[in-house]
C-alpha atoms as a PDB file:
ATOM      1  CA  UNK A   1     -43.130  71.368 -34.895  1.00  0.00           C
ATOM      2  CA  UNK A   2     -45.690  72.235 -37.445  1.00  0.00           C
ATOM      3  CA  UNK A   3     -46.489  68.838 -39.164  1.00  0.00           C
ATOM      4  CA  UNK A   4     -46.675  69.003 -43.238  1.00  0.00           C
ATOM      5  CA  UNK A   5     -50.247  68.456 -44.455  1.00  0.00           C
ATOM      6  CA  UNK A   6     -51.067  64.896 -45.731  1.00  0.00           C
ATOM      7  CA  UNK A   7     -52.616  64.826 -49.086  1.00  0.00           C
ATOM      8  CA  UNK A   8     -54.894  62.161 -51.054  1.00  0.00           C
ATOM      9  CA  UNK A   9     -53.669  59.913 -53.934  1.00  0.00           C
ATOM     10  CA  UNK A  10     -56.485  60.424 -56.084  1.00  0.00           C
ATOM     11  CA  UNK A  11     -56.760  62.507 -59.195  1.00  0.00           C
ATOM     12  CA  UNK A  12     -60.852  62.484 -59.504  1.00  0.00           C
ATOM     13  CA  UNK A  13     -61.910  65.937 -59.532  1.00  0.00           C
ATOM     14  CA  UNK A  14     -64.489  67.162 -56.639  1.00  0.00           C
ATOM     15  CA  UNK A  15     -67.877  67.715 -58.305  1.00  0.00           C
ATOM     16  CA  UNK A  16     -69.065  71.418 -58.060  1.00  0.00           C
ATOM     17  CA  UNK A  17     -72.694  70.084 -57.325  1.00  0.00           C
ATOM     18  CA  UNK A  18     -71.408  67.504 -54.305  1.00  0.00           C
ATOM     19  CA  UNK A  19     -73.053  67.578 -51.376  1.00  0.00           C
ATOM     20  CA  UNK A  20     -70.665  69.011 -48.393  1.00  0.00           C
ATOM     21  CA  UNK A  21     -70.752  66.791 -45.754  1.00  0.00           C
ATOM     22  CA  UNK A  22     -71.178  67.449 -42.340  1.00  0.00           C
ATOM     23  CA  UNK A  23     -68.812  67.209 -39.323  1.00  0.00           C
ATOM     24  CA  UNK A  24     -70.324  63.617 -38.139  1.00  0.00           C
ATOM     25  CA  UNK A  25     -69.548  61.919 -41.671  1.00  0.00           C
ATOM     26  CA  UNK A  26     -66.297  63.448 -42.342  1.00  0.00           C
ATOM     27  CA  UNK A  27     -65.306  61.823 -38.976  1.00  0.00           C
ATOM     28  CA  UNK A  28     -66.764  58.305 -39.860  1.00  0.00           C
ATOM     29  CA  UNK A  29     -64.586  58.567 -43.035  1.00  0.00           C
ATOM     30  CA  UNK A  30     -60.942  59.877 -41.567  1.00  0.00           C
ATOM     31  CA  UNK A  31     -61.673  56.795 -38.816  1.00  0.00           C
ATOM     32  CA  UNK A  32     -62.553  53.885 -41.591  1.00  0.00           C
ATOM     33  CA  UNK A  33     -59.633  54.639 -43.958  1.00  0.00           C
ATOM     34  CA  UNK A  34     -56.093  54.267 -43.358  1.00  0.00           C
ATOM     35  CA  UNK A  35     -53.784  56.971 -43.113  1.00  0.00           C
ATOM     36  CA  UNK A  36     -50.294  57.240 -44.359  1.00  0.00           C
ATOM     37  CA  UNK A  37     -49.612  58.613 -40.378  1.00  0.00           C
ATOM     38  CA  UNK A  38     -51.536  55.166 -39.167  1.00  0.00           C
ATOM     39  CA  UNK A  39     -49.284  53.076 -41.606  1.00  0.00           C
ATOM     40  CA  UNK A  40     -45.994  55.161 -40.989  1.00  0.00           C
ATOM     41  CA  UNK A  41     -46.841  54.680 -36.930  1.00  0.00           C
ATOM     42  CA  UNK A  42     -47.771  50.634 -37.546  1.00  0.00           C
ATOM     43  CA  UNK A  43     -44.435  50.575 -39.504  1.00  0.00           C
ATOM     44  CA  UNK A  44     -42.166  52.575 -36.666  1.00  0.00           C
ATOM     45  CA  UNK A  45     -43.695  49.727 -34.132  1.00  0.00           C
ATOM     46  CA  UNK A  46     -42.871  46.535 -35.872  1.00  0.00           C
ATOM     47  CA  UNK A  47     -39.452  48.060 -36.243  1.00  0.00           C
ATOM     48  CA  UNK A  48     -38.919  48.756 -32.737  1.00  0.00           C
ATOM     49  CA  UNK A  49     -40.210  45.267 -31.957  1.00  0.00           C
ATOM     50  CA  UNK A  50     -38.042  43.525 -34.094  1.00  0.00           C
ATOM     51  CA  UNK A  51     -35.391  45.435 -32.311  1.00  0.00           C
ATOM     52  CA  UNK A  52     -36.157  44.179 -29.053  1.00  0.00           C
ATOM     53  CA  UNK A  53     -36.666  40.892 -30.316  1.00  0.00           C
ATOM     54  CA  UNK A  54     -33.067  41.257 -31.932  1.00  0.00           C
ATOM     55  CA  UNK A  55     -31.240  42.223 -28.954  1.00  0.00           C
ATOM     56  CA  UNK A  56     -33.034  39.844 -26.815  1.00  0.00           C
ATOM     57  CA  UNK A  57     -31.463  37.012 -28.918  1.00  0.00           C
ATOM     58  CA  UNK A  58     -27.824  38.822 -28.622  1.00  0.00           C
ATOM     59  CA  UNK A  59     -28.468  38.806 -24.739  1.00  0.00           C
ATOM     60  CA  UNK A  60     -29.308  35.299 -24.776  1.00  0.00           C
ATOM     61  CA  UNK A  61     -26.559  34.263 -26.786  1.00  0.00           C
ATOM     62  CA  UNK A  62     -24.198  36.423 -24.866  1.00  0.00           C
ATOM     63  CA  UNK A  63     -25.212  34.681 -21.799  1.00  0.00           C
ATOM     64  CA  UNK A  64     -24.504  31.712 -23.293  1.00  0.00           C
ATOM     65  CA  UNK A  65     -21.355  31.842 -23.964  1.00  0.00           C
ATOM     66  CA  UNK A  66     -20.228  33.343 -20.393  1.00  0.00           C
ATOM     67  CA  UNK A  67     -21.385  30.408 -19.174  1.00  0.00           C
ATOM     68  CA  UNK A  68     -19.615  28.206 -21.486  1.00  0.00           C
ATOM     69  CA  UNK A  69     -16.535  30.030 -20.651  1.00  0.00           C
ATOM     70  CA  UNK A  70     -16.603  29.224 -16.965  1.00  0.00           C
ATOM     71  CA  UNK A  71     -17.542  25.763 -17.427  1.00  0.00           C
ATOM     72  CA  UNK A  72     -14.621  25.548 -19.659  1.00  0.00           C
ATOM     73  CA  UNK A  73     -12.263  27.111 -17.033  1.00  0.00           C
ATOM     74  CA  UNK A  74     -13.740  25.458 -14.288  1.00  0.00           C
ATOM     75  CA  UNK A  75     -13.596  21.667 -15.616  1.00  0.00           C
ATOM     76  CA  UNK A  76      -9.416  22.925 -16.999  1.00  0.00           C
ATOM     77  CA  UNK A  77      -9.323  23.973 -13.382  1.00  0.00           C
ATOM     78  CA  UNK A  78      -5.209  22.516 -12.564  1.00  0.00           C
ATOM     79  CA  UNK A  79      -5.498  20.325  -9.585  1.00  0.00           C
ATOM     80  CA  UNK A  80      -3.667  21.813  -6.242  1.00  0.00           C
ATOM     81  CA  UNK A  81      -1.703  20.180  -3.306  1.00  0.00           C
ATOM     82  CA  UNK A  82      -4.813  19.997  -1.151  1.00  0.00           C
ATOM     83  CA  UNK A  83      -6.642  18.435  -3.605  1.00  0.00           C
ATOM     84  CA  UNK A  84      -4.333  15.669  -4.187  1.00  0.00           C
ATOM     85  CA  UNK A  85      -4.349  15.508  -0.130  1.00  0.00           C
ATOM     86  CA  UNK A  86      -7.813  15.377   0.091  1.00  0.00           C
ATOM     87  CA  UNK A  87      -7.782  12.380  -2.348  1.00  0.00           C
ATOM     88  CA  UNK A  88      -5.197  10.652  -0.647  1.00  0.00           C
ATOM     89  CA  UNK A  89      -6.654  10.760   2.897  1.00  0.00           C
ATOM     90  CA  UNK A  90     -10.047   9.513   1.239  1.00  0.00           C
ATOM     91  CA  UNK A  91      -8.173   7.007   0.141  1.00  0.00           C
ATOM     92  CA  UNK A  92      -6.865   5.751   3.054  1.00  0.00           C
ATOM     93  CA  UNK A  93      -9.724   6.181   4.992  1.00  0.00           C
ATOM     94  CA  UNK A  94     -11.695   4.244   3.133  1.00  0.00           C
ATOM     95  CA  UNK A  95      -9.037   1.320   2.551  1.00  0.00           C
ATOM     96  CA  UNK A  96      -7.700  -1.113   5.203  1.00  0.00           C
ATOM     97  CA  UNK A  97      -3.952  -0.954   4.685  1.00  0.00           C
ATOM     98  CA  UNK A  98      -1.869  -4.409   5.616  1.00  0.00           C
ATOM     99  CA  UNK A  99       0.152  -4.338   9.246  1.00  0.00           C
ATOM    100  CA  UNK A 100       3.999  -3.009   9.284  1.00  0.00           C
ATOM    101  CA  UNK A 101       4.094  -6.651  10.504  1.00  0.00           C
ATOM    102  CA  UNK A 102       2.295  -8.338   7.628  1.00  0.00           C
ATOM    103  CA  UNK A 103       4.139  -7.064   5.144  1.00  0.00           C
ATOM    104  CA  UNK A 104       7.386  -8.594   7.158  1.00  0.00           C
ATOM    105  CA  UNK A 105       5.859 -11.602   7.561  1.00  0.00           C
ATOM    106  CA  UNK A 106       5.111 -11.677   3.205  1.00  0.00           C
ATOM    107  CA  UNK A 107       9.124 -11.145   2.753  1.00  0.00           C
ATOM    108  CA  UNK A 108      10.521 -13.111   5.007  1.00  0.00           C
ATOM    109  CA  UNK A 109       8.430 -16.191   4.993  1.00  0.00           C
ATOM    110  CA  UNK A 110       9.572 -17.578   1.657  1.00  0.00           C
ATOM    111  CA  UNK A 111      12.870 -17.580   3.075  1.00  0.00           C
ATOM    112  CA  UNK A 112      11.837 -19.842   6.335  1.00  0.00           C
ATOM    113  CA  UNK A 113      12.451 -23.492   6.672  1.00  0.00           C
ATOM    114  CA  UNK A 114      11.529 -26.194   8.815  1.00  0.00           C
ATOM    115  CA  UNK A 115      14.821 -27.975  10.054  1.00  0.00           C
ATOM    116  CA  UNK A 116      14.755 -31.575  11.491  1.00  0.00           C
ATOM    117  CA  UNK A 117      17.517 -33.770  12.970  1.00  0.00           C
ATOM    118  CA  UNK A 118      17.806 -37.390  13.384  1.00  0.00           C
ATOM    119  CA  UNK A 119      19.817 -39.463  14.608  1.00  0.00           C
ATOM    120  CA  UNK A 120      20.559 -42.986  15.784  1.00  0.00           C
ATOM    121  CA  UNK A 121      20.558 -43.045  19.459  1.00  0.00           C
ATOM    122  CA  UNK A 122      16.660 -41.423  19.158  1.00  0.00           C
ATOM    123  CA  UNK A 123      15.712 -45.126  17.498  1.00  0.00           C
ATOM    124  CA  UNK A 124      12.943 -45.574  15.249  1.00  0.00           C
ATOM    125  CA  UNK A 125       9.105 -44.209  15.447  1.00  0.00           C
ATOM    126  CA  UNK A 126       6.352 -46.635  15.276  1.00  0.00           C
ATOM    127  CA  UNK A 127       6.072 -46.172  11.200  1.00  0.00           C
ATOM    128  CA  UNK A 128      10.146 -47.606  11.587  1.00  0.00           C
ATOM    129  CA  UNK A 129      11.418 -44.507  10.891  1.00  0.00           C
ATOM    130  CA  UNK A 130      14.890 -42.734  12.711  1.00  0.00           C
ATOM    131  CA  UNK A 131      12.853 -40.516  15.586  1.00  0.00           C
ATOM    132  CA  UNK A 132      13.202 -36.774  15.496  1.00  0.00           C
ATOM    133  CA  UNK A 133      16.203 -35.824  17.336  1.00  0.00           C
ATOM    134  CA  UNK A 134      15.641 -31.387  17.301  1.00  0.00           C
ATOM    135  CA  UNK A 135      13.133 -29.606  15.483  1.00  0.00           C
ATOM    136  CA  UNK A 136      14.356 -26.400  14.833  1.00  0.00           C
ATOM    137  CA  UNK A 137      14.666 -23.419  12.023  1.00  0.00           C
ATOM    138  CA  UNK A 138      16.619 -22.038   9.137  1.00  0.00           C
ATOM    139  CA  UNK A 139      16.850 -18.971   7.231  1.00  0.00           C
ATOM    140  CA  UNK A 140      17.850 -19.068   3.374  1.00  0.00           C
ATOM    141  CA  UNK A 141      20.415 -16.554   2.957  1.00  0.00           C
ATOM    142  CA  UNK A 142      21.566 -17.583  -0.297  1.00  0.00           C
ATOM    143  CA  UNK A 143      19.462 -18.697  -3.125  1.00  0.00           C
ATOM    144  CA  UNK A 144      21.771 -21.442  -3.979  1.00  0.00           C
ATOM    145  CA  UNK A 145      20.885 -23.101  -0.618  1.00  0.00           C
ATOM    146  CA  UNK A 146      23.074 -21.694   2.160  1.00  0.00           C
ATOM    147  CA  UNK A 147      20.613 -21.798   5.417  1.00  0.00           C
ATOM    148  CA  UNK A 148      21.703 -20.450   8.734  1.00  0.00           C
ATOM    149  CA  UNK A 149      20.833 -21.868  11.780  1.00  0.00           C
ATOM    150  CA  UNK A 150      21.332 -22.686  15.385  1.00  0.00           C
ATOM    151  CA  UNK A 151      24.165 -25.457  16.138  1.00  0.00           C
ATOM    152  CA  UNK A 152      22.484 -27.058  18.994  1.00  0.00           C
ATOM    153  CA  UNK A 153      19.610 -27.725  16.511  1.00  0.00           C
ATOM    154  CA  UNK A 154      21.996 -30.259  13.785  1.00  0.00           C
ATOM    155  CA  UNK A 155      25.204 -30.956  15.811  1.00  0.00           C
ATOM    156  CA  UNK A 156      25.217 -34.671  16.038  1.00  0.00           C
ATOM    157  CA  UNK A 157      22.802 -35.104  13.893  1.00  0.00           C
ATOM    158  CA  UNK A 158      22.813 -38.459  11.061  1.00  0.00           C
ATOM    159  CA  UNK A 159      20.010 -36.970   9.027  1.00  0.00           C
ATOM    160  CA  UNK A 160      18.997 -33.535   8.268  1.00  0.00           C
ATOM    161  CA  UNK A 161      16.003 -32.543   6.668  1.00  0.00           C
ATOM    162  CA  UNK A 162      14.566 -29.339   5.497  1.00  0.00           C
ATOM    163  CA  UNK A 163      11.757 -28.264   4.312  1.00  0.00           C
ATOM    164  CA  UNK A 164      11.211 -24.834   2.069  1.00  0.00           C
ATOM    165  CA  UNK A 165       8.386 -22.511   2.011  1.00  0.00           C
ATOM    166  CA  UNK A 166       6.754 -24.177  -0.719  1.00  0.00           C
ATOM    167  CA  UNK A 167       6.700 -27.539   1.030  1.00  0.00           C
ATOM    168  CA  UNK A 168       9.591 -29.330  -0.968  1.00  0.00           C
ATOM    169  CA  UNK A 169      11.632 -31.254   1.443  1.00  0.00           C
ATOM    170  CA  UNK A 170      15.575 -32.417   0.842  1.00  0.00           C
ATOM    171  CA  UNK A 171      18.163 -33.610   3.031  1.00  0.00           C
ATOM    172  CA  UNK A 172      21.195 -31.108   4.147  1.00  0.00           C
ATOM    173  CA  UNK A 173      24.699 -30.953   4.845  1.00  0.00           C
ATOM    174  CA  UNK A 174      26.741 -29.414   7.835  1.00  0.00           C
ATOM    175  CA  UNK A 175      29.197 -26.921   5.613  1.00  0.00           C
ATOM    176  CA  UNK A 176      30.111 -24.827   7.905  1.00  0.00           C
ATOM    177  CA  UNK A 177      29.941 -23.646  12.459  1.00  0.00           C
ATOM    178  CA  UNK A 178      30.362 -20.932  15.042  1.00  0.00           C
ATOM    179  CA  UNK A 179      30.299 -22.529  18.109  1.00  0.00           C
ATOM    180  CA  UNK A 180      31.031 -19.618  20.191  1.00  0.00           C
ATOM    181  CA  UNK A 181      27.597 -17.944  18.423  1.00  0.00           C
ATOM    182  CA  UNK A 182      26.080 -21.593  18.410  1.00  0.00           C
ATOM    183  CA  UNK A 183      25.802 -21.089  14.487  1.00  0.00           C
ATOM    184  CA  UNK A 184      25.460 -23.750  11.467  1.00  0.00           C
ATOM    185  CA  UNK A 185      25.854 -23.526   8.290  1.00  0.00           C
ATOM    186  CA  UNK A 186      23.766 -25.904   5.928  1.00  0.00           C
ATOM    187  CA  UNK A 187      23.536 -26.742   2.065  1.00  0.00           C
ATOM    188  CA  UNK A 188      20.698 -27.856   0.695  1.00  0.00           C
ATOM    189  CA  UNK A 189      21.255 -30.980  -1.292  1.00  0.00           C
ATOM    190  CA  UNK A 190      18.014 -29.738  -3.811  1.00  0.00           C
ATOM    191  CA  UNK A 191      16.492 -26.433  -3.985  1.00  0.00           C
ATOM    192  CA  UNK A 192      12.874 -25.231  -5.191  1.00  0.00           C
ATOM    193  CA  UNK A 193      12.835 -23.435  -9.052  1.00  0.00           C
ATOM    194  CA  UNK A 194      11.585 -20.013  -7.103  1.00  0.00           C
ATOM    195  CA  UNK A 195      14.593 -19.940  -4.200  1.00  0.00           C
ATOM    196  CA  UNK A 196      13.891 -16.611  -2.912  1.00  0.00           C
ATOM    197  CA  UNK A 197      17.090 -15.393  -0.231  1.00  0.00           C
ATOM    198  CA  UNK A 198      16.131 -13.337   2.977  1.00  0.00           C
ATOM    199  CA  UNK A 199      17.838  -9.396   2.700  1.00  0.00           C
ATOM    200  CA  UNK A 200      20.123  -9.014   5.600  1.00  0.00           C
ATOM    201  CA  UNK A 201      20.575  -6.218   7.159  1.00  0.00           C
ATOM    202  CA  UNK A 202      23.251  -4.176   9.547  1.00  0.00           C
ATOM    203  CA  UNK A 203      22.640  -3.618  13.177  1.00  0.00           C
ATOM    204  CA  UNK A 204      24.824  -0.627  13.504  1.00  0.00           C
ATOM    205  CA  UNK A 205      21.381   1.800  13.277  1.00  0.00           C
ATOM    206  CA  UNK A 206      19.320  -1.041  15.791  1.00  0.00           C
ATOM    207  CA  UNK A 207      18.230   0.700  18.614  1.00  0.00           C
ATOM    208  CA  UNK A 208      15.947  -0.198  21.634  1.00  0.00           C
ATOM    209  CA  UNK A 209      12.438  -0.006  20.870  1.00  0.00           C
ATOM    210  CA  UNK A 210      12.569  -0.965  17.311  1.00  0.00           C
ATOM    211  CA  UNK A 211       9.913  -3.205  16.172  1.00  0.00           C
ATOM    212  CA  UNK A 212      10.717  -6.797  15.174  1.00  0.00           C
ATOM    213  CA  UNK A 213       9.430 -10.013  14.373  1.00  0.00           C
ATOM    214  CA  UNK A 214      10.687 -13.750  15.133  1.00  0.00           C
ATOM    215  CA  UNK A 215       9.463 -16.261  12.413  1.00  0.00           C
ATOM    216  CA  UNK A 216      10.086 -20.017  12.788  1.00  0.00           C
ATOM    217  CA  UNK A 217       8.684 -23.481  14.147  1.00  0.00           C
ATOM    218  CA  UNK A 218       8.213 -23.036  17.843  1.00  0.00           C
ATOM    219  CA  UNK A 219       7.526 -26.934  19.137  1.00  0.00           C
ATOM    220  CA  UNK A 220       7.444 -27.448  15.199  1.00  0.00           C
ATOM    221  CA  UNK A 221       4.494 -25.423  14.493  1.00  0.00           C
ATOM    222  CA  UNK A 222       4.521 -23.163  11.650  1.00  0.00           C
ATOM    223  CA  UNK A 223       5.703 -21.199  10.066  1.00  0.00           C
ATOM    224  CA  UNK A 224       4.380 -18.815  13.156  1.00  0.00           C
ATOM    225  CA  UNK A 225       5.222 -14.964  13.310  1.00  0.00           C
ATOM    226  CA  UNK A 226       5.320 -12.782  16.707  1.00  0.00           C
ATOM    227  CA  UNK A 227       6.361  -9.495  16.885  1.00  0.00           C
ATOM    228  CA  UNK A 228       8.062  -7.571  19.452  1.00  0.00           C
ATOM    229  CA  UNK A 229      10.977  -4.637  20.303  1.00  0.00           C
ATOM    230  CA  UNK A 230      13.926  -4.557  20.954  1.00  0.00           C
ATOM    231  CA  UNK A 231      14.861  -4.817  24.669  1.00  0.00           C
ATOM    232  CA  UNK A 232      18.513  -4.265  24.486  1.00  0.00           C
ATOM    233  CA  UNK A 233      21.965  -4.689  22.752  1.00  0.00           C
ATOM    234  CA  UNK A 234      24.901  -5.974  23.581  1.00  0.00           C
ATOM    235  CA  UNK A 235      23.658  -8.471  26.118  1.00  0.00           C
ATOM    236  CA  UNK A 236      25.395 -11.875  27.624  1.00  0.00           C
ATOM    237  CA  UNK A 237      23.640 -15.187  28.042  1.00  0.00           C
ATOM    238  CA  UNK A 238      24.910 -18.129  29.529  1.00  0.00           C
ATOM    239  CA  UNK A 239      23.530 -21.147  28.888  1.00  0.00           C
ATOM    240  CA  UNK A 240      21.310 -23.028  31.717  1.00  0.00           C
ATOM    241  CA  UNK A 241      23.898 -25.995  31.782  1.00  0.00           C
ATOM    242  CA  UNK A 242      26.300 -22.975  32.241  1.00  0.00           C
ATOM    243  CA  UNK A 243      28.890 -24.717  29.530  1.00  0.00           C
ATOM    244  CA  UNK A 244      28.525 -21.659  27.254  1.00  0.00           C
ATOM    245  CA  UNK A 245      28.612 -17.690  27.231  1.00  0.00           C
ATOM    246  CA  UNK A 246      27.623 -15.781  24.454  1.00  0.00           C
ATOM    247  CA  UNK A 247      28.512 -12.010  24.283  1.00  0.00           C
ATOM    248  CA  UNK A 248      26.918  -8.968  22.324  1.00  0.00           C
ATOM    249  CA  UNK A 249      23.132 -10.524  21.657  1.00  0.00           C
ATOM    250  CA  UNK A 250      20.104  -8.870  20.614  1.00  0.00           C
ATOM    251  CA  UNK A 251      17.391  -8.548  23.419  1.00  0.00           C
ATOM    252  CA  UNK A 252      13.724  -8.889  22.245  1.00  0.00           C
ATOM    253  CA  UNK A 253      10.527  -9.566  23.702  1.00  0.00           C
ATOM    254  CA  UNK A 254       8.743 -11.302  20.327  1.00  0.00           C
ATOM    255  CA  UNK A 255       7.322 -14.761  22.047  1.00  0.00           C
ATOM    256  CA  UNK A 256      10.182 -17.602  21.015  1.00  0.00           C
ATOM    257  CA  UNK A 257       9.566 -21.017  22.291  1.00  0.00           C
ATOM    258  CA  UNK A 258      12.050 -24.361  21.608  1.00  0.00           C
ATOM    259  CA  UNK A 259      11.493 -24.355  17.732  1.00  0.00           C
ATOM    260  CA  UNK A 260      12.092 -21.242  17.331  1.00  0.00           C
ATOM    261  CA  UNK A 261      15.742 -21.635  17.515  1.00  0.00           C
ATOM    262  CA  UNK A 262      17.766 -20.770  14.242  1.00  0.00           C
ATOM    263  CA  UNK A 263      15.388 -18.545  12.315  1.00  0.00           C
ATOM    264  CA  UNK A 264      15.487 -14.942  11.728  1.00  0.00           C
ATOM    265  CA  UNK A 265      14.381 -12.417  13.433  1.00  0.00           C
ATOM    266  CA  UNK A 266      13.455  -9.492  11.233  1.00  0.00           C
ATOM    267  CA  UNK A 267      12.705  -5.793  10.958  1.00  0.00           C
ATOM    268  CA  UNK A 268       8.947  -4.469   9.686  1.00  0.00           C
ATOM    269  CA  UNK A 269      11.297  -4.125   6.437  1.00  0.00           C
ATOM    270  CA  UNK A 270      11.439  -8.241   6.604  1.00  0.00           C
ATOM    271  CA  UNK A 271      14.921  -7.829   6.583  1.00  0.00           C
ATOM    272  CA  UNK A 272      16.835  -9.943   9.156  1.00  0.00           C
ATOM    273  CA  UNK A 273      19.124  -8.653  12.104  1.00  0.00           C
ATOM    274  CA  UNK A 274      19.977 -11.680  14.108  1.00  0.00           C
ATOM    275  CA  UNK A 275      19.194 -15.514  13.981  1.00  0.00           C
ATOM    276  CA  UNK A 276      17.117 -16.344  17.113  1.00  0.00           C
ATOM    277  CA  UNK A 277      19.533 -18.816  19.497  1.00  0.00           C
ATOM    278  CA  UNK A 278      17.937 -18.838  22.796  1.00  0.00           C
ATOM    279  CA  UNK A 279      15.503 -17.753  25.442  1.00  0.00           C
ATOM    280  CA  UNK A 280      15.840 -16.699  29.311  1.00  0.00           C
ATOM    281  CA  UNK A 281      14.282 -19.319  31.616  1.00  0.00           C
ATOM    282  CA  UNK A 282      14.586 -18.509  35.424  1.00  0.00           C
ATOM    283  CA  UNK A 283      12.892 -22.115  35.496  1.00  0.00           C
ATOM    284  CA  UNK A 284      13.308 -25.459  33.880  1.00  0.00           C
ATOM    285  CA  UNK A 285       9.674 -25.438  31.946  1.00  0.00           C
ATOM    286  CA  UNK A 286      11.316 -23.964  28.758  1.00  0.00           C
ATOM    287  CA  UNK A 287       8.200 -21.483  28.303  1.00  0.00           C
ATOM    288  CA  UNK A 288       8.574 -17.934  27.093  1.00  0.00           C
ATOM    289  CA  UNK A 289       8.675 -15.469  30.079  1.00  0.00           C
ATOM    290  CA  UNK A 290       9.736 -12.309  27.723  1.00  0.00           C
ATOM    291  CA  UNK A 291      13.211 -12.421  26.959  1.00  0.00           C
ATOM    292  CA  UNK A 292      14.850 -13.933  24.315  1.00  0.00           C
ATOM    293  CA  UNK A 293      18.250 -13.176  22.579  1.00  0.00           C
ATOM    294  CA  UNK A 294      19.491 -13.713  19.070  1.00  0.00           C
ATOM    295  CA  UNK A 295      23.025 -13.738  17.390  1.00  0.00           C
ATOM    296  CA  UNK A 296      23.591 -10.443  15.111  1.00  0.00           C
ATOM    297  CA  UNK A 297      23.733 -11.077  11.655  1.00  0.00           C
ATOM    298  CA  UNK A 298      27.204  -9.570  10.933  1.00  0.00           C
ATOM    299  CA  UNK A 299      28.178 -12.839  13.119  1.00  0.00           C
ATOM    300  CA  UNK A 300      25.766 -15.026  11.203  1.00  0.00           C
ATOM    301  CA  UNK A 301      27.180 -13.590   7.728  1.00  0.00           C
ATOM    302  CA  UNK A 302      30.773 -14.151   9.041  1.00  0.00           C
ATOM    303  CA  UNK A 303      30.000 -17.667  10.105  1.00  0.00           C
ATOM    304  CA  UNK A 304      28.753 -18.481   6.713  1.00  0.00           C
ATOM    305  CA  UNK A 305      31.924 -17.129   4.947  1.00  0.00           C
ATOM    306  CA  UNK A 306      30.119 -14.182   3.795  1.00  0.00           C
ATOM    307  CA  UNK A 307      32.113 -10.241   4.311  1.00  0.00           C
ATOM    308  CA  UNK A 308      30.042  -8.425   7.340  1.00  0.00           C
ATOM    309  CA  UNK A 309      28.260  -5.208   6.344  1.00  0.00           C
END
């Protein structure tokens, strides 16, 4: 392309008499003064430069706000099953749950009591007080104060004391018995502002194996907790003195000792099944070998006037 001729500004006139310059000096002077081609080619690169400059900044900006947008959908991100899984199982490996069998022992306990019998023919102690005739246990079963427990613990008794969870001790009442499931029912004669009753709870779903707990006084230590299975159902005991046979008794193998008689034995729920009433001795030491038997609750509910499940 044939480019158009570039032509001076300047309206001067050439003299007639000027010297013509020569090849070397016209040189010098088309390199020393600007051009309208040198300006027009300055001009063309700033332009392109602030070009690139522009679209570098709409890149950059751009890129910006891609990353914004996955940040945004990242940190919205719903939270999935295996998420919450994950959480939980860091959870729990990282915290010490309680026992099945402390959390029985924390609902049945305020529902224990300490029961003690005197009587006459004991004497006095050394302090000239009527001597402990039984030491046994009791299980609150209505917040009134109904208490279940073992006959052979109160029967004869003058005096009967118990003693709630909280330490308050009153004196009691026979109200009610079951001899043929060696069962007493006692009243209270006060009762502690917070009563709490133990939940009962049918034995028709009881099956060997099941975990349970006995809770109670054994030699009148306590309250003391041992937990255990069942062994069997519908056992028969007779008592060593042979004068009594009870029928359809829960088998368990939670350590019982003499103390023991008259309180609950539970489920990991804390919710009682039977009222412990006696253990298997082959000898006459009265220690623990393993097998112990308590009454069923429906009979303990019955015997306390109360409709069975």
């Amino acid at each position: 392309m044939r480019r158009p001729a570039l032509y001076s500004s300047s309206t001067k006139p050439i003299a007639a008499t000027a010297q013509k310059p020569d090849a070397t000096g016209a040189r010098v002077m088309l390199e020393g003064t600007p051009s309208r081609w040198r300006l027009a080619a300055l001009r063309q690169r700033i332009a392109a430069n602030q070009l690139y400059l522009l679209w570098s900044v709409v890149g950059l900006l751009a890129l910006m706000l891609a990353l914004s947008l996955v940040y945004r959908t990242q940190g919205e991100r719903k939270l999935t099953q295996d998420d919450i899984n994950a959480a939980v199982l860091k959870t729990l490996e990282t915290t010490q749950l309680p026992s099945a069998a402390a959390k029985a022992y924390d609902l049945i306990s305020p529902s224990v009591v300490r029961v003690v019998a005197y009587g006459k023919k004991e004497g006095k102690d050394k302090d000239g007080k009527e001597a402990e005739r039984s030491v046994g246990t009791g299980v609150v079963i209505v917040d009134k104060g109904i208490i279940l427990t073992n006959l052979h613990v109160v029967q004869g008794a003058d005096i009967i004391h118990v003693t709630f969870a909280d330490g308050m001790t009153t004196t009691a009442s026979i109200t009610g018995v079951q001899p043929e499931n060696d069962l007493a029912v006692l009243q209270a004669h006060k009762i502690p502002d917070d009563m709490i009753a133990a939940t009962m709870r049918s034995t028709a779903d009881l099956r060997p194996g099941d975990q349970v707990m006995a809770v109670g006084y054994p030699f009148g230590i306590g309250p003391s907790a041992s937990s255990g299975i069942v062994s069997g159902l519908a056992r028969t005991f007779r008592s060593p003195e042979g004068q009594q046979e009870m029928r359809n008794l829960i088998q368990f193998d939670a350590a019982a000792n003499p103390g023991n008689s008259g309180g609950p034995l539970v489920t990991m729920d804390g919710e009682v099944v039977g009222i412990v009433t006696a253990i298997y001795n082959p000898n006459q030491q009265r220690t623990f070998v393993g097998i112990g038997f308590a009454v069923p609750i429906e009979n303990a509910a019955s015997a306390a006037g109360m409709p069975p499940f």
